[in-house]
Protein backbone atom coordinates (compact mmCIF):
# COMPACT_ATOMS: atom_id res chain seq x y z
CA UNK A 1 -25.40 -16.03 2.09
CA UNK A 2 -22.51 -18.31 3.46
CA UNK A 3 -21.68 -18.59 7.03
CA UNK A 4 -18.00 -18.41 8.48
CA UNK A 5 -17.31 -19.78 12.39
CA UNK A 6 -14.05 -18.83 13.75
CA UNK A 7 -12.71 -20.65 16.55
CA UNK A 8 -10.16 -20.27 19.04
CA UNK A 9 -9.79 -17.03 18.63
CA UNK A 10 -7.54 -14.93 21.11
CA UNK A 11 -8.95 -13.02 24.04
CA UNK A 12 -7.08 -9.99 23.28
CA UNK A 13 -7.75 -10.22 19.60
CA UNK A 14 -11.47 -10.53 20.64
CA UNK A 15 -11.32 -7.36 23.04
CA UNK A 16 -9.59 -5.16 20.37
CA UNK A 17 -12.45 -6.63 17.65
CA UNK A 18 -15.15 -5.44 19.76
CA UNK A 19 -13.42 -2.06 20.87
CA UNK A 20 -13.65 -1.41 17.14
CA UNK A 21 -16.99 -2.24 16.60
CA UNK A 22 -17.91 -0.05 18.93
CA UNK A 23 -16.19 3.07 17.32
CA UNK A 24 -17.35 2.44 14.62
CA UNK A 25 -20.86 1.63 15.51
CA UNK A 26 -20.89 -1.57 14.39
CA UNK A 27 -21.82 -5.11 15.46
CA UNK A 28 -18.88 -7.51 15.50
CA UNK A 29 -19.83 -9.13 12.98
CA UNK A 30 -20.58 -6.31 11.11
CA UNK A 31 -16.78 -5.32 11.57
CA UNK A 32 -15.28 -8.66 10.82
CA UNK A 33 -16.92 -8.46 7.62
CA UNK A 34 -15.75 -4.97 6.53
CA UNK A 35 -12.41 -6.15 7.45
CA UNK A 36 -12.32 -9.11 5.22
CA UNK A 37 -14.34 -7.33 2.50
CA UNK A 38 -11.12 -4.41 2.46
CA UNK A 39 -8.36 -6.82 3.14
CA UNK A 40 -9.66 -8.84 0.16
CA UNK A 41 -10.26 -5.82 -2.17
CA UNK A 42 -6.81 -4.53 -1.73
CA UNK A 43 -5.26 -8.13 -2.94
CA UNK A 44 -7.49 -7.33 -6.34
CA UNK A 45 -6.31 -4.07 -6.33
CA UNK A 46 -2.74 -4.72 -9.36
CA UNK A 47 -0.06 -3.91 -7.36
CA UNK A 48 2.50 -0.99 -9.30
CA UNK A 49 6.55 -0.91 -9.43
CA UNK A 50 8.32 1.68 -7.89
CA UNK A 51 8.78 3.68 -11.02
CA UNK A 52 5.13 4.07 -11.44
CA UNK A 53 4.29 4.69 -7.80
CA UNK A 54 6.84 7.30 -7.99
CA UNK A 55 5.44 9.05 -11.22
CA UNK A 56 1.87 8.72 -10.01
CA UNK A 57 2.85 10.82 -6.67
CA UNK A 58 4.52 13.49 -8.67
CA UNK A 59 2.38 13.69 -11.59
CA UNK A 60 0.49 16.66 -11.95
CA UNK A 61 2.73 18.32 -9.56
CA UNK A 62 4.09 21.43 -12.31
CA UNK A 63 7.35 19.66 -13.25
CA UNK A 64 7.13 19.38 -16.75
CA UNK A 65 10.81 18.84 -19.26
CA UNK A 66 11.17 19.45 -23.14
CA UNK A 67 12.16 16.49 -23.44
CA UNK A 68 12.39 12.99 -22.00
CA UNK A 69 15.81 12.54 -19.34
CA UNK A 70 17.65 10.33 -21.09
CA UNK A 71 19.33 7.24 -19.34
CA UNK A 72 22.67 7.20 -18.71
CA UNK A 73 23.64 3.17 -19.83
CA UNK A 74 26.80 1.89 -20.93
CA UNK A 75 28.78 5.34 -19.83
CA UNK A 76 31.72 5.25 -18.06
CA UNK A 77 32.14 7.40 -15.01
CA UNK A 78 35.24 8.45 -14.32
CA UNK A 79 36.72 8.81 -10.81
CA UNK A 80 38.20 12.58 -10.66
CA UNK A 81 41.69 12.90 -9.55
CA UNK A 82 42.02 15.46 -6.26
CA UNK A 83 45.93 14.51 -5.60
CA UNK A 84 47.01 16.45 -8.53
């Protein structure tokens, strides 16, 4: 296995590293490497467009159509007229 030496790292950064370690139960090295390991896992992870992170929270949900919405593209929208 590779080793990794960190210098000059900040008190405060240091204090808060150990504080979580100690939750949860953990040496601090222990913790710095399940850090890294997540951080780096989420960065493999593809990341999805909107669309598709909006249809994956709503899918499944009992919303279901006939048929497709169709896009509205090249229509012309008309501003109604209130004055008359």
């Amino acid at each position: 296995m590779a080793q990794l030496l960190v210098r000059n790292v900040d008190d405060r950064l240091k204090a808060k590293l150990q504080r979580r370690a100690k939750r949860n139960g953990r040496s601090m090295e222990a913790e710095v490497r399940e850090i890294l390991g997540t951080i780096l896992r989420e960065e493999e992870t593809p990341k999805r467009k909107l669309g598709s992170e909006i249809v994956a929270l709503f899918s499944g949900q009992g919303v279901y159509l006939d048929e497709p919405i169709q896009e509205i593209r090249g229509m012309r929208m008309e501003i109604p007229d209130f004055e008359s």
